[in-house]
C-alpha atoms as a PDB file:
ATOM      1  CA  UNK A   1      18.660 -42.772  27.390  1.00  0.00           C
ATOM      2  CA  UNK A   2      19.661 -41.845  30.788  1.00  0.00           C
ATOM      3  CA  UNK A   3      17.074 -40.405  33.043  1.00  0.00           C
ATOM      4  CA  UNK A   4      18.087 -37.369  35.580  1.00  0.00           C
ATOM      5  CA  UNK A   5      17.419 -38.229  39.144  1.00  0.00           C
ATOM      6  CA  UNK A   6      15.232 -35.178  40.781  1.00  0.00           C
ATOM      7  CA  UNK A   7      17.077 -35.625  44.131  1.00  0.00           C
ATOM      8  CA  UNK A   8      20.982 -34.824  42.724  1.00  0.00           C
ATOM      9  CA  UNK A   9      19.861 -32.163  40.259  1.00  0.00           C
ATOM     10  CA  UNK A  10      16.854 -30.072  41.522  1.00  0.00           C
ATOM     11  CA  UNK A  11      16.270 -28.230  45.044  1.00  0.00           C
ATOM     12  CA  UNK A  12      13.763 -29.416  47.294  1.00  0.00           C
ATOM     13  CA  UNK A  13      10.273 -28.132  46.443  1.00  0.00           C
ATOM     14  CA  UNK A  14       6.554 -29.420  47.216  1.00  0.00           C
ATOM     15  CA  UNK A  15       6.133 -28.900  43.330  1.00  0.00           C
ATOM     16  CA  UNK A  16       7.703 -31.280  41.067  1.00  0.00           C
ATOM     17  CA  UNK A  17       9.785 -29.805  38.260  1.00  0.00           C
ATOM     18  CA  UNK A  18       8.290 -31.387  35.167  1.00  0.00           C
ATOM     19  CA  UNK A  19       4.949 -30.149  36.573  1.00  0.00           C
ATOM     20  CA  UNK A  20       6.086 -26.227  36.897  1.00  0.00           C
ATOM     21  CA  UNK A  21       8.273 -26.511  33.664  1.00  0.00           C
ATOM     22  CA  UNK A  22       4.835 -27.583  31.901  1.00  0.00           C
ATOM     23  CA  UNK A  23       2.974 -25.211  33.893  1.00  0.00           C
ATOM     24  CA  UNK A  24       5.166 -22.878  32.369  1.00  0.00           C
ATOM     25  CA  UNK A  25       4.924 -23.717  28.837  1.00  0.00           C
ATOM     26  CA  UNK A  26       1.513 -23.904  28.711  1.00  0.00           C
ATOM     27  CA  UNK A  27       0.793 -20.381  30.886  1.00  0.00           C
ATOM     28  CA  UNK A  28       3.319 -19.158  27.894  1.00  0.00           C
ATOM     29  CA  UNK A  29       1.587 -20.665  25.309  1.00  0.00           C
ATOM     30  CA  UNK A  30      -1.742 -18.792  26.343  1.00  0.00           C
ATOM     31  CA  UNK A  31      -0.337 -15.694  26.908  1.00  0.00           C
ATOM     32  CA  UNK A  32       1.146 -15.608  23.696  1.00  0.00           C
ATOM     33  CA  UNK A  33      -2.203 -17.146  21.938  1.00  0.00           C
ATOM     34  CA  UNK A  34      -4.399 -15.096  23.407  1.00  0.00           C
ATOM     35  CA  UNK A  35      -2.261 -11.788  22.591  1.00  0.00           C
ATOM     36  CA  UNK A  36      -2.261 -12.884  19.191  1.00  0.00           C
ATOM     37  CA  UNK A  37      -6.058 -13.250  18.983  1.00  0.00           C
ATOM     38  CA  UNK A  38      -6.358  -9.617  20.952  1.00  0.00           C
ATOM     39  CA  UNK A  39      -7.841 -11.115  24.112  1.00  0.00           C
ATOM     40  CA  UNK A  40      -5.471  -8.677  25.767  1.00  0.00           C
ATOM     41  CA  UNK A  41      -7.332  -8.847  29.037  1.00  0.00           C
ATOM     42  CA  UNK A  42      -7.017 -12.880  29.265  1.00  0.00           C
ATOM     43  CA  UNK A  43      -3.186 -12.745  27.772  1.00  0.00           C
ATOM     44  CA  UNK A  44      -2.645  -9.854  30.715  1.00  0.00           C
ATOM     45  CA  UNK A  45      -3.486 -12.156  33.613  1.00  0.00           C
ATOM     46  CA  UNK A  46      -1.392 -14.885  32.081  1.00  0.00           C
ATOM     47  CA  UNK A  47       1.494 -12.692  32.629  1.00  0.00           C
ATOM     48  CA  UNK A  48       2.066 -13.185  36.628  1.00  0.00           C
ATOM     49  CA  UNK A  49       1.307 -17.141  36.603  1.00  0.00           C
ATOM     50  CA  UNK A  50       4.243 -17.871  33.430  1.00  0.00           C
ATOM     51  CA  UNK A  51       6.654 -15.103  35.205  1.00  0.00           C
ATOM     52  CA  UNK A  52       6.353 -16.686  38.824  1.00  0.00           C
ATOM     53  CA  UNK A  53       6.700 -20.498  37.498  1.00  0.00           C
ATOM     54  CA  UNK A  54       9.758 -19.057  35.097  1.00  0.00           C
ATOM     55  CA  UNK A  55      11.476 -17.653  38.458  1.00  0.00           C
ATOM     56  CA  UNK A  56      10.334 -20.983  40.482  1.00  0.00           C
ATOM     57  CA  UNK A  57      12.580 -23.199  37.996  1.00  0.00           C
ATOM     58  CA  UNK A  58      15.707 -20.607  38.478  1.00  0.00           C
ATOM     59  CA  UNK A  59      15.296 -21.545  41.962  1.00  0.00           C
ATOM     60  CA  UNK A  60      14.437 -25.001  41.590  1.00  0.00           C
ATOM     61  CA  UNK A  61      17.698 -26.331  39.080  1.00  0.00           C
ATOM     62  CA  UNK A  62      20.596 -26.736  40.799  1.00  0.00           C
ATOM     63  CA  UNK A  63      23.045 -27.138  37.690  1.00  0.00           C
ATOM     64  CA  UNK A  64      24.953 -24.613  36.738  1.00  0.00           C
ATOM     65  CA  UNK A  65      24.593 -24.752  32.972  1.00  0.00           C
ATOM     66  CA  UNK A  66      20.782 -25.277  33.387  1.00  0.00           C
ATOM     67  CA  UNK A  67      20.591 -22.465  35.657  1.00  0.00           C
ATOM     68  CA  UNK A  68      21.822 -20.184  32.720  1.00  0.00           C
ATOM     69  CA  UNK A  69      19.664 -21.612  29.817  1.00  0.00           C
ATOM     70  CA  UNK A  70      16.317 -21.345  32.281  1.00  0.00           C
ATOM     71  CA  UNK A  71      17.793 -17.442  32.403  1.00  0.00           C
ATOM     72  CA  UNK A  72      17.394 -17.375  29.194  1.00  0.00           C
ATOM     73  CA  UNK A  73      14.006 -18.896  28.884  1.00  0.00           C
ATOM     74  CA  UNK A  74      12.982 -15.863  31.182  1.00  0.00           C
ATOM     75  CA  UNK A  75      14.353 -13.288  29.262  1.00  0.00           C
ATOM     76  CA  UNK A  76      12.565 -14.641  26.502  1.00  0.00           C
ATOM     77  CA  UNK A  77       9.169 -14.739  28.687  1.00  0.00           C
ATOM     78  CA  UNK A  78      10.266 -11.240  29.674  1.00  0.00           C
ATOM     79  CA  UNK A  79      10.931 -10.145  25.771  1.00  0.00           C
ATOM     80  CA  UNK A  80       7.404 -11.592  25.016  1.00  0.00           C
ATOM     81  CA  UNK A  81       5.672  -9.416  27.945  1.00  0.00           C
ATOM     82  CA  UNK A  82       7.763  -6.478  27.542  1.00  0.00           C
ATOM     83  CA  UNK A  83       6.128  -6.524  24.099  1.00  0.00           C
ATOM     84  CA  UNK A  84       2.717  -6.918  24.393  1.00  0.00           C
ATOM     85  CA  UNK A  85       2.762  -3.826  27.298  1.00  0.00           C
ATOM     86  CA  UNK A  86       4.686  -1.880  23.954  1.00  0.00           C
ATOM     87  CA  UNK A  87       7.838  -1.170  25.359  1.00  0.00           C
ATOM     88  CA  UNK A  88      10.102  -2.011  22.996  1.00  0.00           C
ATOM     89  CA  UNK A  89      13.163  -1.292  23.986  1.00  0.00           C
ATOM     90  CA  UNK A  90      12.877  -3.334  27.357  1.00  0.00           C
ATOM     91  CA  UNK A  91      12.245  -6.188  25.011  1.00  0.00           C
ATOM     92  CA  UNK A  92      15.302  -5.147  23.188  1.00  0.00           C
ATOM     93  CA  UNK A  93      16.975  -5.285  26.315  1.00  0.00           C
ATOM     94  CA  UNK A  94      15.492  -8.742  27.215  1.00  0.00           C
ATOM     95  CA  UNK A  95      16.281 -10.113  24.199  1.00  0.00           C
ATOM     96  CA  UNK A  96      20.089  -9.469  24.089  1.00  0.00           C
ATOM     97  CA  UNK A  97      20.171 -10.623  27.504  1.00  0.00           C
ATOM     98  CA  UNK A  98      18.967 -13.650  26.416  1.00  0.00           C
ATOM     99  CA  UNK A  99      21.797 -13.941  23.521  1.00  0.00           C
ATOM    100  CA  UNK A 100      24.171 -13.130  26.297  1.00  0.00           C
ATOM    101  CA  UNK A 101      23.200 -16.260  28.719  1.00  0.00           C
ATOM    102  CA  UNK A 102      22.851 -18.463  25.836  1.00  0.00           C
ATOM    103  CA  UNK A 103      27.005 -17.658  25.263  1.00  0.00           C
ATOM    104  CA  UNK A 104      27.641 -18.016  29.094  1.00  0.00           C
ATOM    105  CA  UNK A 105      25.356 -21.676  29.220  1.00  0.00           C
ATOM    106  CA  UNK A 106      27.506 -22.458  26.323  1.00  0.00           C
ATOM    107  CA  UNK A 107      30.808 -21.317  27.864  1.00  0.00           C
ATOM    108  CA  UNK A 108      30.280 -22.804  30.876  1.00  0.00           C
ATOM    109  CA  UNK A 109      29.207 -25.992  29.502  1.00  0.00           C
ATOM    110  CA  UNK A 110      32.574 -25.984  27.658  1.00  0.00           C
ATOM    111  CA  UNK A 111      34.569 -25.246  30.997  1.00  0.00           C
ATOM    112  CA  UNK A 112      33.009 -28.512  32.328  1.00  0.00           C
ATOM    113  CA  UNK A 113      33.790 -30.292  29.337  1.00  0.00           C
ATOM    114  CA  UNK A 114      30.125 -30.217  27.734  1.00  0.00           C
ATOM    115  CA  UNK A 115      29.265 -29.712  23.940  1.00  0.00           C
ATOM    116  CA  UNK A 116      26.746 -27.206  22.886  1.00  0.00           C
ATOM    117  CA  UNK A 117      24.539 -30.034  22.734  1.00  0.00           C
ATOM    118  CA  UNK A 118      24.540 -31.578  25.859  1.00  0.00           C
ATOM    119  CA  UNK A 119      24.462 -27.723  27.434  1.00  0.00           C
ATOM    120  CA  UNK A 120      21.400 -27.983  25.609  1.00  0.00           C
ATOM    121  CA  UNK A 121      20.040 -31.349  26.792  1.00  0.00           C
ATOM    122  CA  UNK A 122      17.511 -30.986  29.231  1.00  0.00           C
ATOM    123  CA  UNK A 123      15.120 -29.821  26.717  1.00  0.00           C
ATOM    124  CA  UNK A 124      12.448 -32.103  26.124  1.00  0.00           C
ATOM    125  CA  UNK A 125      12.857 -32.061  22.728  1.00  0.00           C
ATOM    126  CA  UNK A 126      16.247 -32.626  22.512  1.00  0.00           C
ATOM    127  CA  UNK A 127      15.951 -35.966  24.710  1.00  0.00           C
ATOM    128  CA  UNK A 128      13.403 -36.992  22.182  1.00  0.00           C
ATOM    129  CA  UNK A 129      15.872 -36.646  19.789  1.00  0.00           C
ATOM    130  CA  UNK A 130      18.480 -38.693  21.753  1.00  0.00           C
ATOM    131  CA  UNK A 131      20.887 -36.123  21.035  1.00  0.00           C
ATOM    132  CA  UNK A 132      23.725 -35.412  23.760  1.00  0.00           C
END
């Protein structure tokens, strides 16, 4: 399994990328969790720190490809908070976003001569996998 080198694919930043990208997940996670259990207030101030690390690792990515599918991941983050603030339709709005930069990561993987799959790579869970 090939490892990606931070220096050739991220920007410089004094936070390390796997540490905002789990910052993120997790700041998701309890946003989500604690909307579910109606802790509205606690899921509310979630909201700002899973946004601004979302936005950090737009700016931090410097492929192309990746660019788009982190787009995606904050339309989806934007879908989720659009929700629980009851304005559907934004979420609506945010979600076919979302559909549309999944087709344009997937295009534009193909115009560099990637398969869906390795458009789709960087996931964690997909390197797991060993799938490319």
């Amino acid at each position: 399994m090939q490892t990606e080198t931070a220096c050739s694919n991220t920007r410089p930043f004094p936070i390390s990328k796997d540490l905002l990208d789990t910052t993120n997940s997790v700041s998701w996670f309890l946003m989500d969790a604690f909307w579910m259990l109606e802790m509205t207030g606690v899921a509310r101030t979630l909201i700002l720190p899973t946004l601004a690390t979302g936005l950090l690792l737009l700016y931090i990515e410097k492929r192309r490809t990746v660019f788009w599918i982190n787009l995606t991941i904050n339309c989806w983050i934007l879908m989720n908070v659009f929700w629980m603030m009851d304005r559907i339709s934004s979420a609506r709005i945010s979600f076919a976003l979302g559909i549309l930069m999944i087709g344009i990561a997937i295009i534009d993987g193909m115009l560099q001569g990637k398969s869906a799959r390795e458009t789709f790579s960087h996931f964690r869970r997909f390197r797991v996998l060993n799938l490319k």
